[in-house]
Protein backbone atom coordinates (compact mmCIF):
# COMPACT_ATOMS: atom_id res chain seq x y z
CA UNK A 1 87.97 94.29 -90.25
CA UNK A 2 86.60 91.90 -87.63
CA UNK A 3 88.16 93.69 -84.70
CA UNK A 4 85.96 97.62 -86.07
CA UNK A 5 82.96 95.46 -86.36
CA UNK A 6 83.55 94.32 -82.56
CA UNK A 7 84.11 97.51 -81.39
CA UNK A 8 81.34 99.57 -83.14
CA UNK A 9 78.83 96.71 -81.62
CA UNK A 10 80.14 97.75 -78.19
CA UNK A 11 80.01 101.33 -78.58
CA UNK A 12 76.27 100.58 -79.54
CA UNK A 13 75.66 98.46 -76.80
CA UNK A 14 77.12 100.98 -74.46
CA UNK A 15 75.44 103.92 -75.89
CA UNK A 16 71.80 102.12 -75.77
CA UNK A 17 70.11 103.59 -73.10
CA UNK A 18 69.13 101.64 -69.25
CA UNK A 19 65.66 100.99 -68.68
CA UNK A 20 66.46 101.08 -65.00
CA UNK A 21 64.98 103.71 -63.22
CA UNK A 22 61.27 104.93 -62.84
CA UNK A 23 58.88 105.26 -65.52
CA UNK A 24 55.72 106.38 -65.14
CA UNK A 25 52.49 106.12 -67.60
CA UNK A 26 51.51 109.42 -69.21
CA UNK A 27 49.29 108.43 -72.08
CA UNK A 28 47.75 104.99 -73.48
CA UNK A 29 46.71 104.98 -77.06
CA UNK A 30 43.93 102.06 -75.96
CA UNK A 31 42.59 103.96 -73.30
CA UNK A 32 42.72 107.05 -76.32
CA UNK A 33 40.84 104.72 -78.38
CA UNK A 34 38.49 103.65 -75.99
CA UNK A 35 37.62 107.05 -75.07
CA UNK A 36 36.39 108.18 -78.71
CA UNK A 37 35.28 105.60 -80.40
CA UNK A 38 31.46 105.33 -80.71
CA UNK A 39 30.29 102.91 -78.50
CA UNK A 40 31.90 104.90 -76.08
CA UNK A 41 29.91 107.55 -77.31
CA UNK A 42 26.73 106.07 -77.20
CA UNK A 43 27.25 105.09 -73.02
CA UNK A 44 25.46 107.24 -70.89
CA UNK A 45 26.73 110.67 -69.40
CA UNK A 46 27.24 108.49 -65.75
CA UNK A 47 29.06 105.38 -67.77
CA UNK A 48 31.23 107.63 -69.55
CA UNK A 49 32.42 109.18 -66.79
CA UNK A 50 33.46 106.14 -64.61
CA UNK A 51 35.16 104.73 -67.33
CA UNK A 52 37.33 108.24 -67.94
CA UNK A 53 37.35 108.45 -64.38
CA UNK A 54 39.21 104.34 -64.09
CA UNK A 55 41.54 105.33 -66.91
CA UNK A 56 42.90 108.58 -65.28
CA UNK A 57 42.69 106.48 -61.95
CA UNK A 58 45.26 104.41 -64.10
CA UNK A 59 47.46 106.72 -65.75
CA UNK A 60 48.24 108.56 -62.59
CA UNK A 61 49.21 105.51 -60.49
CA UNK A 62 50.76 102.98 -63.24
CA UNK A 63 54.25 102.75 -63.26
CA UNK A 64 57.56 100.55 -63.60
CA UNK A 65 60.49 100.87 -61.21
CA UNK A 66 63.42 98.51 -62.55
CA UNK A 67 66.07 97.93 -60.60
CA UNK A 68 69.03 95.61 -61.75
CA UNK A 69 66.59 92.19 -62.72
CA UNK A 70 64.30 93.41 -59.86
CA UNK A 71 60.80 95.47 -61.51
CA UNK A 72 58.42 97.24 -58.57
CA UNK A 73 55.09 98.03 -60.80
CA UNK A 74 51.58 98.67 -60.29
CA UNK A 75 48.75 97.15 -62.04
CA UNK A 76 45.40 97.60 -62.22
CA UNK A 77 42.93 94.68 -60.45
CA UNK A 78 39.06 94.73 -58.95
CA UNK A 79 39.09 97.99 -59.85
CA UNK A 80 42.07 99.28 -57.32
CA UNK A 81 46.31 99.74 -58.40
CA UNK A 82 47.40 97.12 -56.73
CA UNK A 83 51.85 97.30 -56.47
CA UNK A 84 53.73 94.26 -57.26
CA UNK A 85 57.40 92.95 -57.70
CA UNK A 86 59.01 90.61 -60.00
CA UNK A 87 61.82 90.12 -62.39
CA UNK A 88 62.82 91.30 -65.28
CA UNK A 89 65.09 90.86 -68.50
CA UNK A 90 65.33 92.32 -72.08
CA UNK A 91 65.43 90.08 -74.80
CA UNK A 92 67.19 91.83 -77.64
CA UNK A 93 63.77 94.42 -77.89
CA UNK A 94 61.59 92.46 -76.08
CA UNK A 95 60.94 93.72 -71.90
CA UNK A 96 59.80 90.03 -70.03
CA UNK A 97 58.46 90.41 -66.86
CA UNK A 98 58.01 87.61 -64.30
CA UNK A 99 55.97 88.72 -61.18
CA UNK A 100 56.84 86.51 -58.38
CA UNK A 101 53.56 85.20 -57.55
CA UNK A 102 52.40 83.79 -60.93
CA UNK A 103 54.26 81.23 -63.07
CA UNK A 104 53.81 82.96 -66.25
CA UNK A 105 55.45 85.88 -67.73
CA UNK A 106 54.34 89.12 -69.42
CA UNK A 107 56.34 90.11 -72.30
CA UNK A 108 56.01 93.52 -74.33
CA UNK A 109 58.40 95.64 -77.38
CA UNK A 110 60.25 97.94 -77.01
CA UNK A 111 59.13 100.12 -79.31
CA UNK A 112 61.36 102.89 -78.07
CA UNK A 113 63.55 103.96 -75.49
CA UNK A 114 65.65 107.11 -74.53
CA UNK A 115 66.70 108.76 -71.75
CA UNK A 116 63.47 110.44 -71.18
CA UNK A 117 61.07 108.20 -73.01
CA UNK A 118 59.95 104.68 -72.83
CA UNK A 119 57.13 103.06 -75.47
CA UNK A 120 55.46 99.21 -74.66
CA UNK A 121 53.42 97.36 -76.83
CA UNK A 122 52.01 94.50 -75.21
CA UNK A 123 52.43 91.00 -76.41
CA UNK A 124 49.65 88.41 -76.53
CA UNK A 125 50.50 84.88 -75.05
CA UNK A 126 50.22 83.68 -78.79
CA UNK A 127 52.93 86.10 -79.82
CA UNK A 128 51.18 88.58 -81.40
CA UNK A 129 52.04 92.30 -81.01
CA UNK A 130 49.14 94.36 -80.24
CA UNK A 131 48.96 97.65 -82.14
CA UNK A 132 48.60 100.06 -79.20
CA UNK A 133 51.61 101.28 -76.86
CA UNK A 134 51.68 102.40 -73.23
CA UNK A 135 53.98 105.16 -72.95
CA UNK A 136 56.17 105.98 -70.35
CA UNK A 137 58.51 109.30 -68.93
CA UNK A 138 61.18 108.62 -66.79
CA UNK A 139 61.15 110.34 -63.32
């Protein structure tokens, strides 16, 4: 009985897709949020407008590119996508990423993965997961 537990935990593990590849960002739910909640609505026509204007800035330049423990990724600082590299690992369903010129790491769920689909949620450095996910198509 031992030996059909083994191998059904392999054919999972071997069926679970790779995150390697490229994803790239195609929607945020905090940026979806953001955008129609009512303080938002209460900003001026110009204010409204840069911020839209930052988050689509965002969404069309964000993107992971993992590569064996190697990640390539953008990010988004002083108001530019800056591209960075560092190294990552999966934690039963939790993506850590180390970028090689901080100490820390950033760590987010997995809140679902497929060939053509990839869902974050990111996770606070006190361990909490917060509610909104990043979501990601492979290209």
């Amino acid at each position: 009985m031992n030996s059909i537990l083994v191998l059904i935990m392999l054919v999972i593990s071997f069926n679970k897709p790779s995150i390697e590849g490229k994803w790239k960002m195609n929607r945020s739910e905090a940026f979806e949020k953001i955008l129609t909640s009512n303080n938002f609505q209460m900003q001026d026509e110009q204010q409204q407008k840069a911020l839209a204007e930052t988050f689509n800035k965002i969404l069309d330049g964000y993107y992971y590119d993992f590569r064996k423990d190697t990640v390539y990724f953008t990010d988004f600082k002083n108001y530019e996508l800056v591209e960075l590299k560092g190294i990552y690992w999966i934690d039963s369903d939790t993506l850590i990423i180390g970028q090689f010129d901080k100490i820390k790491v950033q760590k987010y769920l997995i809140s679902k993965i497929n060939e053509k689909e990839l869902h974050l949620k990111l996770i606070d450095p006190k361990g909490a997961v917060l509610d909104m996910r990043w979501m990601f198509k492979r290209e």
